[in-house]
C-alpha atoms as a PDB file:
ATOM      1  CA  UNK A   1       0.000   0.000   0.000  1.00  0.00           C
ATOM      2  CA  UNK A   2       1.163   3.556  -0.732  1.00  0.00           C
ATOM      3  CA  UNK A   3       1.766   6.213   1.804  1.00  0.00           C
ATOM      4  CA  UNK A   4      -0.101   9.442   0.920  1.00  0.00           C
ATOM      5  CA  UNK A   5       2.249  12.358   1.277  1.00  0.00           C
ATOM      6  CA  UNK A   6       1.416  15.194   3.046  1.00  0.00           C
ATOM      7  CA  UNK A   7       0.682  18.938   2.215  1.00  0.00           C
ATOM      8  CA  UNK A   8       1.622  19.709   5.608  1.00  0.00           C
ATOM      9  CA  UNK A   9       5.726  19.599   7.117  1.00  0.00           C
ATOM     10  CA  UNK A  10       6.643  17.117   9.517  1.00  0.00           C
ATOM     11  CA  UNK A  11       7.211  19.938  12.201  1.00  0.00           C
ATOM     12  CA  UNK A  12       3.690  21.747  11.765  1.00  0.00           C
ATOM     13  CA  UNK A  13       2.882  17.770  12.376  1.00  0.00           C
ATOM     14  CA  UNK A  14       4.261  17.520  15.558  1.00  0.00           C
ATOM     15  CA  UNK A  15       3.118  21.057  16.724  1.00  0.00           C
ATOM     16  CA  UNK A  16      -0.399  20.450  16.027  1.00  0.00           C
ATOM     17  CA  UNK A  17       0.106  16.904  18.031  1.00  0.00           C
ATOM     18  CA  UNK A  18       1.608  18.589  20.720  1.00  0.00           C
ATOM     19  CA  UNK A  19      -1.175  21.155  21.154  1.00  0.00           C
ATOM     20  CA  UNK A  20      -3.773  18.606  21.434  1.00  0.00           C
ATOM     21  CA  UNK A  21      -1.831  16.357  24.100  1.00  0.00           C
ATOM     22  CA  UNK A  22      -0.876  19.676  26.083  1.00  0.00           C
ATOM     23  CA  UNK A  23      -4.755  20.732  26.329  1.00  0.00           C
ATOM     24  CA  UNK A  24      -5.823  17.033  27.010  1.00  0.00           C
ATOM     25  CA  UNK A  25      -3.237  17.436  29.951  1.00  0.00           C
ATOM     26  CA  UNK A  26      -3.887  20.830  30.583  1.00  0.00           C
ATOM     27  CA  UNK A  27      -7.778  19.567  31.298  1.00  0.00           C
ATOM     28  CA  UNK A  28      -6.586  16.513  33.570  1.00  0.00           C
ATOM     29  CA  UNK A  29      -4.584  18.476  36.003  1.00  0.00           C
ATOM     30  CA  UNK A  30      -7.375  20.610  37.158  1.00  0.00           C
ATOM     31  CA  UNK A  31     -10.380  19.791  40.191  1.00  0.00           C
ATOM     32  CA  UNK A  32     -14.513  20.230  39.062  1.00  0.00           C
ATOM     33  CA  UNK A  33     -13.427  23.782  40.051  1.00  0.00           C
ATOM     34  CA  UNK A  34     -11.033  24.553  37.503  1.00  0.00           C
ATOM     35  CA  UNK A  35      -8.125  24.668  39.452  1.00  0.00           C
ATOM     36  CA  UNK A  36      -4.759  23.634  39.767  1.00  0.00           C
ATOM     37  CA  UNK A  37      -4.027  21.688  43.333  1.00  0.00           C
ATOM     38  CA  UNK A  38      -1.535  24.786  43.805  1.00  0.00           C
ATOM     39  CA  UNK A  39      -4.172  27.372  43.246  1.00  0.00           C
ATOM     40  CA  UNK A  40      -6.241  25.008  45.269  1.00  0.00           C
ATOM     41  CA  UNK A  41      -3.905  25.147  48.459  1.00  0.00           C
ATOM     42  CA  UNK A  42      -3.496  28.619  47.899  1.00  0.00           C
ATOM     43  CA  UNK A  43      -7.363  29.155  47.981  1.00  0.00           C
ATOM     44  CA  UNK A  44      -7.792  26.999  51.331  1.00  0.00           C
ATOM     45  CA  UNK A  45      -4.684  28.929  52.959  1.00  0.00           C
ATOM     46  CA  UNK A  46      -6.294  32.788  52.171  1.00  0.00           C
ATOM     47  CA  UNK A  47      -9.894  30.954  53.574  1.00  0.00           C
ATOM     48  CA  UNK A  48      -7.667  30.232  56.687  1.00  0.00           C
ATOM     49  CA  UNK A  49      -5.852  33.620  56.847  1.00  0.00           C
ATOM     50  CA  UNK A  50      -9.195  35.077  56.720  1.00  0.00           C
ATOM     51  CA  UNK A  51     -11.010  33.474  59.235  1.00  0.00           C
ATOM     52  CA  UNK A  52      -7.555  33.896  61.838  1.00  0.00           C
ATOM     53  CA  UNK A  53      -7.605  37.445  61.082  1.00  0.00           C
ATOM     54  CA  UNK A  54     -10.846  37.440  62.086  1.00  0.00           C
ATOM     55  CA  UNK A  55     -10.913  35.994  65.056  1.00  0.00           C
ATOM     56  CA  UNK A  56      -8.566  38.226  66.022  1.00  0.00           C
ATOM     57  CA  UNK A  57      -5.326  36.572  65.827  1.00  0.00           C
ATOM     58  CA  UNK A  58      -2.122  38.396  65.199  1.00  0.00           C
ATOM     59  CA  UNK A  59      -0.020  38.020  62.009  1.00  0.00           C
ATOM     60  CA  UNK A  60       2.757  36.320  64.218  1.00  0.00           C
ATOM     61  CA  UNK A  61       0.046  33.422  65.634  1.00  0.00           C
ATOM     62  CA  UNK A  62      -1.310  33.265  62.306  1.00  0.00           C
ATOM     63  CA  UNK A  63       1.611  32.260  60.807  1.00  0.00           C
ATOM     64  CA  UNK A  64       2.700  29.763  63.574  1.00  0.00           C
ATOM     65  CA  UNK A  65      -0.641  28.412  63.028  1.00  0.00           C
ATOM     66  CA  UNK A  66      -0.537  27.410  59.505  1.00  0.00           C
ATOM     67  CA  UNK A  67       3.116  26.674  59.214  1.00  0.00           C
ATOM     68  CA  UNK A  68       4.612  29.835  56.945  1.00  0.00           C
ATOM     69  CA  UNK A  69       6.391  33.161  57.740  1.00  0.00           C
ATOM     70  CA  UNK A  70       5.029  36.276  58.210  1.00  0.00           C
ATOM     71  CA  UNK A  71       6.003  37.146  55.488  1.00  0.00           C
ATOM     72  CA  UNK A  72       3.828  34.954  53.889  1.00  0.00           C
ATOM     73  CA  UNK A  73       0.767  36.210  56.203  1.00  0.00           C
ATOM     74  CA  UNK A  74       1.326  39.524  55.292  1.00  0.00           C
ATOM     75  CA  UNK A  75       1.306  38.679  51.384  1.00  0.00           C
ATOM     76  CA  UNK A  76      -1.950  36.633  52.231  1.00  0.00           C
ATOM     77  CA  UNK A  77      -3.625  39.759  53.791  1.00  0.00           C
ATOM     78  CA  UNK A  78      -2.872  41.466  50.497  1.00  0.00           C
ATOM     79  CA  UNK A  79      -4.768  38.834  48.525  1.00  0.00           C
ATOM     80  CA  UNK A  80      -7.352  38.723  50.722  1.00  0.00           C
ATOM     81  CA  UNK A  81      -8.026  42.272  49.895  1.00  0.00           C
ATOM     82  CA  UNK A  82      -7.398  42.215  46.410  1.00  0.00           C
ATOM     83  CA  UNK A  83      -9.830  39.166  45.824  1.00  0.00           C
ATOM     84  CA  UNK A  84     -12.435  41.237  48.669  1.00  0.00           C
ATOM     85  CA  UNK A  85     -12.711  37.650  50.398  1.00  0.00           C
ATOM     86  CA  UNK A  86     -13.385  40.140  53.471  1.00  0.00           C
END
């Protein structure tokens, strides 16, 4: 049997291939949300920052509570705001 030749090059092959396999993985590494597992954690940690600052905790006890630095709180505070999870 003959091979049919192609219009199309061997590399526009492969990058139309690749395309297809990234998005099919692309789809597979996110939750029913939409979301990554990173974006995920990151999600549950403002909920948590949140509900600390809330209660009244400091920055300091927030941060010993969920395990970063204060830096970290203090960059969580600012997402807070920005997403208005207040």
């Amino acid at each position: 049997m003959k091979e049919l030749k192609t219009i199309i090059s061997d590399k526009e092959v492969k990058r139309r291939t690749n395309i297809r396999t990234s998005n099919h993985h692309k789809k597979k590494r996110r939750n029913e949300k939409g979301l990554t597992k990173r974006e995920q954690e990151k999600l549950e940690k403002l909920n948590i920052v949140k509900q600390l600052k809330d209660k009244g905790y400091k920055q300091k006890e927030i941060a010993k509570e969920i395990g970063v630095s204060i830096r970290m709180v203090k960059v969580y505070y600012k997402e807070v705001k920005k997403q208005n999870l207040q």
